[in-house]
C-alpha atoms as a PDB file:
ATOM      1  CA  UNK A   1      -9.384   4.242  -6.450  1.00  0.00           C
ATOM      2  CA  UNK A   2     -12.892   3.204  -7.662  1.00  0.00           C
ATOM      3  CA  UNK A   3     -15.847   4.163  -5.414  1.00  0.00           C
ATOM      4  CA  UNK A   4     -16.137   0.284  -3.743  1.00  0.00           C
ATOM      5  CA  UNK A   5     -12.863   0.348  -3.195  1.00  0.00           C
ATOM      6  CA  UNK A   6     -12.454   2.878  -1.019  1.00  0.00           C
ATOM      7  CA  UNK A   7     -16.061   2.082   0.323  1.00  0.00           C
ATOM      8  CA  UNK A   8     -14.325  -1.360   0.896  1.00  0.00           C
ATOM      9  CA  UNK A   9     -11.614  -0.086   3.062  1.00  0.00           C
ATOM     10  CA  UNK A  10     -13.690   2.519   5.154  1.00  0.00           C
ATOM     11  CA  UNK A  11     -15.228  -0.728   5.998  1.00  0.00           C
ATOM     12  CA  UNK A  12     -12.408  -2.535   7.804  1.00  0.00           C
ATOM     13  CA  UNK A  13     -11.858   0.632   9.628  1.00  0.00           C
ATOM     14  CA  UNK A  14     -15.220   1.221  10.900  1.00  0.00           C
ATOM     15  CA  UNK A  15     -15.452  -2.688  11.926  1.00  0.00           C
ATOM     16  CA  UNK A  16     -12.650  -1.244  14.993  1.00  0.00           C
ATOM     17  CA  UNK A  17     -14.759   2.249  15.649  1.00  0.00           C
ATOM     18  CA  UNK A  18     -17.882   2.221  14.752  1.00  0.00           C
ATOM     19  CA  UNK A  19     -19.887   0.901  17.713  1.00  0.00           C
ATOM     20  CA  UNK A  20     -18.075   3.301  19.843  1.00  0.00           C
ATOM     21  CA  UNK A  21     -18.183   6.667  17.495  1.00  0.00           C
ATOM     22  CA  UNK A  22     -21.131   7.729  17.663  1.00  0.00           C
ATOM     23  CA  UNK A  23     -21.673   7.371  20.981  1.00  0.00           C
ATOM     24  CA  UNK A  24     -18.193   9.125  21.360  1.00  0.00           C
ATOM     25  CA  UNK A  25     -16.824   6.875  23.864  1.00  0.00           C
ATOM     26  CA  UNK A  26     -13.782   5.260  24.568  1.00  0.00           C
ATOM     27  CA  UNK A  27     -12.631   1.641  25.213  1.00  0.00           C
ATOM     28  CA  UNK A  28      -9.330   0.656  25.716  1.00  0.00           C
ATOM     29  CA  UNK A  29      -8.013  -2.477  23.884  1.00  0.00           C
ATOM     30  CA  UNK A  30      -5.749  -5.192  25.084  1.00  0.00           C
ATOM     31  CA  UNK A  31      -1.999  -5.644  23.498  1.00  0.00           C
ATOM     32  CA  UNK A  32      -3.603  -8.891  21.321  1.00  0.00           C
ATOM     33  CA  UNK A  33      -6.407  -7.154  20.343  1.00  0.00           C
ATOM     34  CA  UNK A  34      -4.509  -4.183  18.808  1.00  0.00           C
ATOM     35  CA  UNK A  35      -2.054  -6.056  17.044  1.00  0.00           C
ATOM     36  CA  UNK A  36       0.447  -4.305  19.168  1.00  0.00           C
ATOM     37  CA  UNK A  37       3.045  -6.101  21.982  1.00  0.00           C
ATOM     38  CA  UNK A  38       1.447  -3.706  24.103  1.00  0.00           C
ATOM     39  CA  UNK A  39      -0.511  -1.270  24.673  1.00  0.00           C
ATOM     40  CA  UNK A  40      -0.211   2.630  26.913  1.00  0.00           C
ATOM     41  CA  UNK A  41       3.451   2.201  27.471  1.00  0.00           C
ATOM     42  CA  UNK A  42       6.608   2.721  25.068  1.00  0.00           C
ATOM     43  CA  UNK A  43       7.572  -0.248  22.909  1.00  0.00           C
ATOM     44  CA  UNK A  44      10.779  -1.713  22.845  1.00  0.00           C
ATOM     45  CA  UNK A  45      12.565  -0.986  19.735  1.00  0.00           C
ATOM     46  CA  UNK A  46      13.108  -4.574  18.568  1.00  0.00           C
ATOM     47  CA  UNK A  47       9.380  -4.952  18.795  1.00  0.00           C
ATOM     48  CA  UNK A  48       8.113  -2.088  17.131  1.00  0.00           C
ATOM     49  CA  UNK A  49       5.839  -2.562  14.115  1.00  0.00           C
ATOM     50  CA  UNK A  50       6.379   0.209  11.074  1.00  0.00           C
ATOM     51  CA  UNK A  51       3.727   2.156  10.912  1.00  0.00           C
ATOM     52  CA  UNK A  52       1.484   2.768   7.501  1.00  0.00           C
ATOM     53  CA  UNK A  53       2.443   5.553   5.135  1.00  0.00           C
ATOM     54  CA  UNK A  54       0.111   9.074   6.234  1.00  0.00           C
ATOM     55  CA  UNK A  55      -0.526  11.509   3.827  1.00  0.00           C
ATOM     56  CA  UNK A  56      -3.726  13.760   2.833  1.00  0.00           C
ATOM     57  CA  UNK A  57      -5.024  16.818   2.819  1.00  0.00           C
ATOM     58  CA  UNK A  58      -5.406  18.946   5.547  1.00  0.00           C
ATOM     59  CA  UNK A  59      -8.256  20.771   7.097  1.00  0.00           C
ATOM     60  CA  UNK A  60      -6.779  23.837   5.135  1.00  0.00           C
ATOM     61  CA  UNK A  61      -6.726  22.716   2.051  1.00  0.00           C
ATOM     62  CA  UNK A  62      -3.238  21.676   1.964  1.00  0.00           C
ATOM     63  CA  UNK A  63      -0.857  18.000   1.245  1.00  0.00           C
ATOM     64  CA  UNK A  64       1.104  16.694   3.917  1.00  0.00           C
ATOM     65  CA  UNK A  65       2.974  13.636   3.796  1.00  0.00           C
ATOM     66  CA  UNK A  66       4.305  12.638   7.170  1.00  0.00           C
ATOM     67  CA  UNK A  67       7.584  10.788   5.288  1.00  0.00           C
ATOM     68  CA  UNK A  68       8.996  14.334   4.914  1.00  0.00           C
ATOM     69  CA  UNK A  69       8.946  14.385   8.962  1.00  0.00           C
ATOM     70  CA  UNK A  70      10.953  10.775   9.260  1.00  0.00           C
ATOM     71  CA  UNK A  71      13.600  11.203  12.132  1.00  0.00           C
ATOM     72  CA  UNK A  72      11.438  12.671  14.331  1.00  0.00           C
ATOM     73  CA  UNK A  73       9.215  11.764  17.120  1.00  0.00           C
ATOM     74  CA  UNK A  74       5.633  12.067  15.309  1.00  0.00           C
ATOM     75  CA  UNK A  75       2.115  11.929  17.199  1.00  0.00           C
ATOM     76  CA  UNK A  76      -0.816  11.223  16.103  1.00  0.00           C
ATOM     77  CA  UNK A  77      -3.942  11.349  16.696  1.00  0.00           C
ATOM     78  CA  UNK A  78      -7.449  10.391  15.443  1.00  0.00           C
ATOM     79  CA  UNK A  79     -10.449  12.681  16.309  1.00  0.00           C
ATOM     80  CA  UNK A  80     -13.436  14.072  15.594  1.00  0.00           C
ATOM     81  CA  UNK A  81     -15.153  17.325  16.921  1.00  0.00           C
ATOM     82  CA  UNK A  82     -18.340  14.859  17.424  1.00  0.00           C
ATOM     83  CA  UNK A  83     -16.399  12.484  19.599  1.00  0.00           C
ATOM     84  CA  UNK A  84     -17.135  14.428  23.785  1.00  0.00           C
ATOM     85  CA  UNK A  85     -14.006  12.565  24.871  1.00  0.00           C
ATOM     86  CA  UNK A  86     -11.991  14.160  22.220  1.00  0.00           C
ATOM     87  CA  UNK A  87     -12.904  17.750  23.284  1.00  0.00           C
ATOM     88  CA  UNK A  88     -11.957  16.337  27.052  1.00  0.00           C
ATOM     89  CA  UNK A  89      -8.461  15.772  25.522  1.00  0.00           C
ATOM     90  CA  UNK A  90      -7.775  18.796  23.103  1.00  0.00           C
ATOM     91  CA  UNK A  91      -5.961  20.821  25.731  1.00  0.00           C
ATOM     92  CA  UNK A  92      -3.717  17.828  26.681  1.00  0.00           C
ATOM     93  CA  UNK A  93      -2.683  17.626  22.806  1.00  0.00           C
ATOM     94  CA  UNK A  94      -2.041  21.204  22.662  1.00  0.00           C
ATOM     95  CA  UNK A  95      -0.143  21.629  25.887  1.00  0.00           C
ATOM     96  CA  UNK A  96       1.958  18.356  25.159  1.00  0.00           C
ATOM     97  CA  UNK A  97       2.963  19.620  21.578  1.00  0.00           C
ATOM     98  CA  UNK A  98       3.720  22.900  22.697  1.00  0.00           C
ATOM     99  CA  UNK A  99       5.888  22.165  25.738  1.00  0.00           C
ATOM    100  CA  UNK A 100       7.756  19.458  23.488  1.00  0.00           C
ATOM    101  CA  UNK A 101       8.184  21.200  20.663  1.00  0.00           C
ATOM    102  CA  UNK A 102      11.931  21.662  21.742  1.00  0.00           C
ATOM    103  CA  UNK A 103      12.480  17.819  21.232  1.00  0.00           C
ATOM    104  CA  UNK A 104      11.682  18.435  17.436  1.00  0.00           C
ATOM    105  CA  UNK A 105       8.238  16.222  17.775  1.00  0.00           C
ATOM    106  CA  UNK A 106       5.688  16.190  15.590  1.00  0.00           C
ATOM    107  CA  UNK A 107       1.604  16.288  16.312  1.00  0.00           C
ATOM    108  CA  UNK A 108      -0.489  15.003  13.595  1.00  0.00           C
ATOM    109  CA  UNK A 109      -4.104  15.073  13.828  1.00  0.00           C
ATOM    110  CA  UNK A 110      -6.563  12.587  11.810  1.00  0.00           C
ATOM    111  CA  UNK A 111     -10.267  14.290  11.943  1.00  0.00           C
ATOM    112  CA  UNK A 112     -12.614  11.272  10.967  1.00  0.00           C
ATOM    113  CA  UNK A 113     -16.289  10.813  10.297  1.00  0.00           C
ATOM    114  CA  UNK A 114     -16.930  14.446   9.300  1.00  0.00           C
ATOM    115  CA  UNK A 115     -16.585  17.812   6.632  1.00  0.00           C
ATOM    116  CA  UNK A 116     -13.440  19.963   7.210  1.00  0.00           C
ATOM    117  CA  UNK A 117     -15.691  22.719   8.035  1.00  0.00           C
ATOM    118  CA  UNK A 118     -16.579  20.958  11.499  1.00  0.00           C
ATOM    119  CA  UNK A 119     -12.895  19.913  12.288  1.00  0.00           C
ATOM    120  CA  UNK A 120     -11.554  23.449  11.675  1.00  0.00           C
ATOM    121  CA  UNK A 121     -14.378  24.762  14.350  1.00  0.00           C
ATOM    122  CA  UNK A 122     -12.704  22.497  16.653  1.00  0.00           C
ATOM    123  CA  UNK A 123      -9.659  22.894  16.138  1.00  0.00           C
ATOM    124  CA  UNK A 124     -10.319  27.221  16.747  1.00  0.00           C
ATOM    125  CA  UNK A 125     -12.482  26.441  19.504  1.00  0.00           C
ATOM    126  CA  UNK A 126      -9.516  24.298  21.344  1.00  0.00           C
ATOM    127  CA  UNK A 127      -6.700  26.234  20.055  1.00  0.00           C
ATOM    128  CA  UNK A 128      -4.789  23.224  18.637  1.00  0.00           C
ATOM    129  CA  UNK A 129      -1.277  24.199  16.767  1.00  0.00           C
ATOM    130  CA  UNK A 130      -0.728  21.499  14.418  1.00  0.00           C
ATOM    131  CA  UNK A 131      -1.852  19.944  11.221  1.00  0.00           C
ATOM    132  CA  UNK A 132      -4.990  17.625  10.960  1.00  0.00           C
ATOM    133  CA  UNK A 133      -5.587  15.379   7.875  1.00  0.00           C
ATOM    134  CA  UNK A 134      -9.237  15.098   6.736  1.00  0.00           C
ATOM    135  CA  UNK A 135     -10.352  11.781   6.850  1.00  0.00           C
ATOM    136  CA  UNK A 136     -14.123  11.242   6.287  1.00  0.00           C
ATOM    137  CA  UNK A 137     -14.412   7.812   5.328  1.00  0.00           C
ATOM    138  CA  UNK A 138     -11.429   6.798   8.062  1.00  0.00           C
ATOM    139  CA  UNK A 139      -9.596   5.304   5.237  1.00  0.00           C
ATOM    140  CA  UNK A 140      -6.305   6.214   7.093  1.00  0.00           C
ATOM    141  CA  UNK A 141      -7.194   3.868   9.979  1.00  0.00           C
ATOM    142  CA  UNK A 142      -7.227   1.322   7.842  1.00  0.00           C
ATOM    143  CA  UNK A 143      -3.978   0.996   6.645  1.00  0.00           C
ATOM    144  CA  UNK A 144      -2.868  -0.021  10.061  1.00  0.00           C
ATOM    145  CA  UNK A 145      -4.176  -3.403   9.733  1.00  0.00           C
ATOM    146  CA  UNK A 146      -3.838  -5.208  12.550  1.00  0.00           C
ATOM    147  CA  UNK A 147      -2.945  -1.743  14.697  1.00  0.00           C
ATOM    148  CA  UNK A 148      -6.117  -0.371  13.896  1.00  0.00           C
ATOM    149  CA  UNK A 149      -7.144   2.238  15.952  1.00  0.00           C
ATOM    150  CA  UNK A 150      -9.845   0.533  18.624  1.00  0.00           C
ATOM    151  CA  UNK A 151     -11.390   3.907  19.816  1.00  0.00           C
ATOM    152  CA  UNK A 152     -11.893   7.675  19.147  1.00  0.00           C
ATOM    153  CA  UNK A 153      -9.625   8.908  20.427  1.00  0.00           C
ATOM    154  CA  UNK A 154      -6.865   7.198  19.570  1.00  0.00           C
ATOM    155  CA  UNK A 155      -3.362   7.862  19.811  1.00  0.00           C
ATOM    156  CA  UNK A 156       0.045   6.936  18.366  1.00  0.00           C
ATOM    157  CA  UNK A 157       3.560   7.983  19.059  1.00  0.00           C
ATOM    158  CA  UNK A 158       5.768   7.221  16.056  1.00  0.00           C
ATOM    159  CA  UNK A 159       9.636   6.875  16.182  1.00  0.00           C
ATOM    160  CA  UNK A 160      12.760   8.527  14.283  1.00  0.00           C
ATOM    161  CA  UNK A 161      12.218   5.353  11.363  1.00  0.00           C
ATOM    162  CA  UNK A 162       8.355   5.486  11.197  1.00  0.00           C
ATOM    163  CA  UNK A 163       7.539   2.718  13.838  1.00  0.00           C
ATOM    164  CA  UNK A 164       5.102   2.669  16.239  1.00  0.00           C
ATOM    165  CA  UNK A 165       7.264   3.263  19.708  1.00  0.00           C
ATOM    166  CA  UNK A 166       3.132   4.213  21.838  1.00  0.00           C
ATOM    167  CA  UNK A 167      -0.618   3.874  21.180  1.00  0.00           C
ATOM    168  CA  UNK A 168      -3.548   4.798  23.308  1.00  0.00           C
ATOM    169  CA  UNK A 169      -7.269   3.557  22.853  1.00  0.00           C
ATOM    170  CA  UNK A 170      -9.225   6.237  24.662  1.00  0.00           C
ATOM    171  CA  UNK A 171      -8.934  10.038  25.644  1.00  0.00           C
ATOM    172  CA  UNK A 172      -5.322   9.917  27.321  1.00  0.00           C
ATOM    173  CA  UNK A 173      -4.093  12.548  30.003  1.00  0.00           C
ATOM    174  CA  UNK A 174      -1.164  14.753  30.736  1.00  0.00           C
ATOM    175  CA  UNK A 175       0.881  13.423  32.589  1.00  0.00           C
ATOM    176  CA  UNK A 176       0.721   9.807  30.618  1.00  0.00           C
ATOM    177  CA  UNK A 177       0.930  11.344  27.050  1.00  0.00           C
ATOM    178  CA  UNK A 178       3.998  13.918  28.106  1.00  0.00           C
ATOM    179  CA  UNK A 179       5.817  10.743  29.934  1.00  0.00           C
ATOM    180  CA  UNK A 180       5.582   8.750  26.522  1.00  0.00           C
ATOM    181  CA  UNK A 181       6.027  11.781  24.389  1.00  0.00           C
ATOM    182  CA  UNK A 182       9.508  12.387  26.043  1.00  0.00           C
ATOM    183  CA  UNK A 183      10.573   9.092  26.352  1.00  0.00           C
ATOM    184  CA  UNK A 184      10.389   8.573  22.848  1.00  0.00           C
ATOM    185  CA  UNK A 185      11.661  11.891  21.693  1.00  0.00           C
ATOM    186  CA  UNK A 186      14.591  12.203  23.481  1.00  0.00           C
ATOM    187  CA  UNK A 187      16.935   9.799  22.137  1.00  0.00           C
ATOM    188  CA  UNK A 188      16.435  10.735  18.856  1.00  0.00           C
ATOM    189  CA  UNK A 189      17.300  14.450  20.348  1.00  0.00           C
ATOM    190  CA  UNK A 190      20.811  13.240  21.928  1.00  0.00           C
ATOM    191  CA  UNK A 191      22.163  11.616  18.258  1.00  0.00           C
ATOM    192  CA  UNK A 192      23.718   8.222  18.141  1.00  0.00           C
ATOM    193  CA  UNK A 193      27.064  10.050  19.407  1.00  0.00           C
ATOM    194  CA  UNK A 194      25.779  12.131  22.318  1.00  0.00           C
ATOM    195  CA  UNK A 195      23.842   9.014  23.237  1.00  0.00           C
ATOM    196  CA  UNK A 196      26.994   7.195  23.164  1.00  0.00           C
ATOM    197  CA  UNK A 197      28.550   9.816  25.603  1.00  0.00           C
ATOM    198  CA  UNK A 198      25.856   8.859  27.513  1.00  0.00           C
ATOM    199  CA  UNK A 199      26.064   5.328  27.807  1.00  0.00           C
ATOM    200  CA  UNK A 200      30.128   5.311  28.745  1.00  0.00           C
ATOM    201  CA  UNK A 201      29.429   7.809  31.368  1.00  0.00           C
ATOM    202  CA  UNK A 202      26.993   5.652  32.841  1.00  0.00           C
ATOM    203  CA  UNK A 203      29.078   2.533  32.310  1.00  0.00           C
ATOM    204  CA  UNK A 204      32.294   4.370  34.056  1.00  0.00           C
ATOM    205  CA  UNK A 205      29.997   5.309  36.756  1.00  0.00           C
END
């Protein structure tokens, strides 16, 4: 990709974070304005929009490629160590993917606007146990379009088939991430036939 290219694309993501980034604040985005049917609770499955294709390099050098992770529950998250409301939320992130771990979900972070050298501080001083793509010129962001994220933080729960199923404009909490986090995760950790055990119990009931 030739250097105005990508300079091209950086552009259509900044256009959705840019005012707020450098401040490091957060503001939260209405369903229209996100491209999404709505926004901060789960999705219906019929309305779910597929998510872009993720891959990168990580803050450790390495390639990761987030199609190699399809059938589970994936979150992710864009951050940077510059952002104050993202260092309010780091512990959420790591408690959430630890205790849910069990579901088989996924944590993905997406460290924007900066060197690896600053992300991987963070991510020792916070104690985060996942994977985070480097992203300097946000060119990740944009390839959601339409469901561009609209603050830093911002946060996405993807489902089993790569959809988005959750998204959050702003530093999120506990309680609300966990809630979506499970909600999402669980089906695909019953199975179609467990779930259909499920649903004829219920039905006999």
């Amino acid at each position: 990709m030739t250097r105005r290219a990508r300079l091209i694309l950086a552009a259509a993501a900044a256009a959705a974070v840019i005012g707020l980034a450098g401040a490091g604040l957060a503001r939260l985005a209405g369903p229209k304005a996100a491209g999404l049917p709505v926004v901060g609770q789960v999705i219906a499955a019929a309305h779910r929009p597929q998510a872009p294709g993720i891959s990168g390099t990580t803050l450790t050098g390495h390639h990761l490629n987030i199609a190699t992770w399809r059938g589970h529950a994936v979150v992710i998250n864009f951050w940077g160590s510059w952002c104050a409301p993202c260092r309010k939320e780091a512990p959420v992130l790591a408690r959430v993917a630890a205790e849910t771990r069990f579901l088989g979900v996924r944590f993905l972070g997406i460290d924007i606007r900066e060197e690896p050298a600053a992300g991987l501080a963070f991510e020792s001083r916070y104690h985060i146990p996942y994977p985070s793509i480097s992203d300097p010129d946000i060119l990740i962001a944009a390839r959601f379009g339409t469901t561009a994220p609209a603050a830093t933080p911002s946060t996405y729960i993807l489902d089993g088939r790569g959809r988005i199923a959750w998204a959050w404009f702003g530093a999120t909490t506990y309680g609300q991430l966990e809630l979506a986090v499970t909600e999402v995760a669980q089906p695909l950790r019953l199975g179609p036939s467990a779930r259909a055990v499920r649903h004829r119990a219920g039905n006999a009931g």
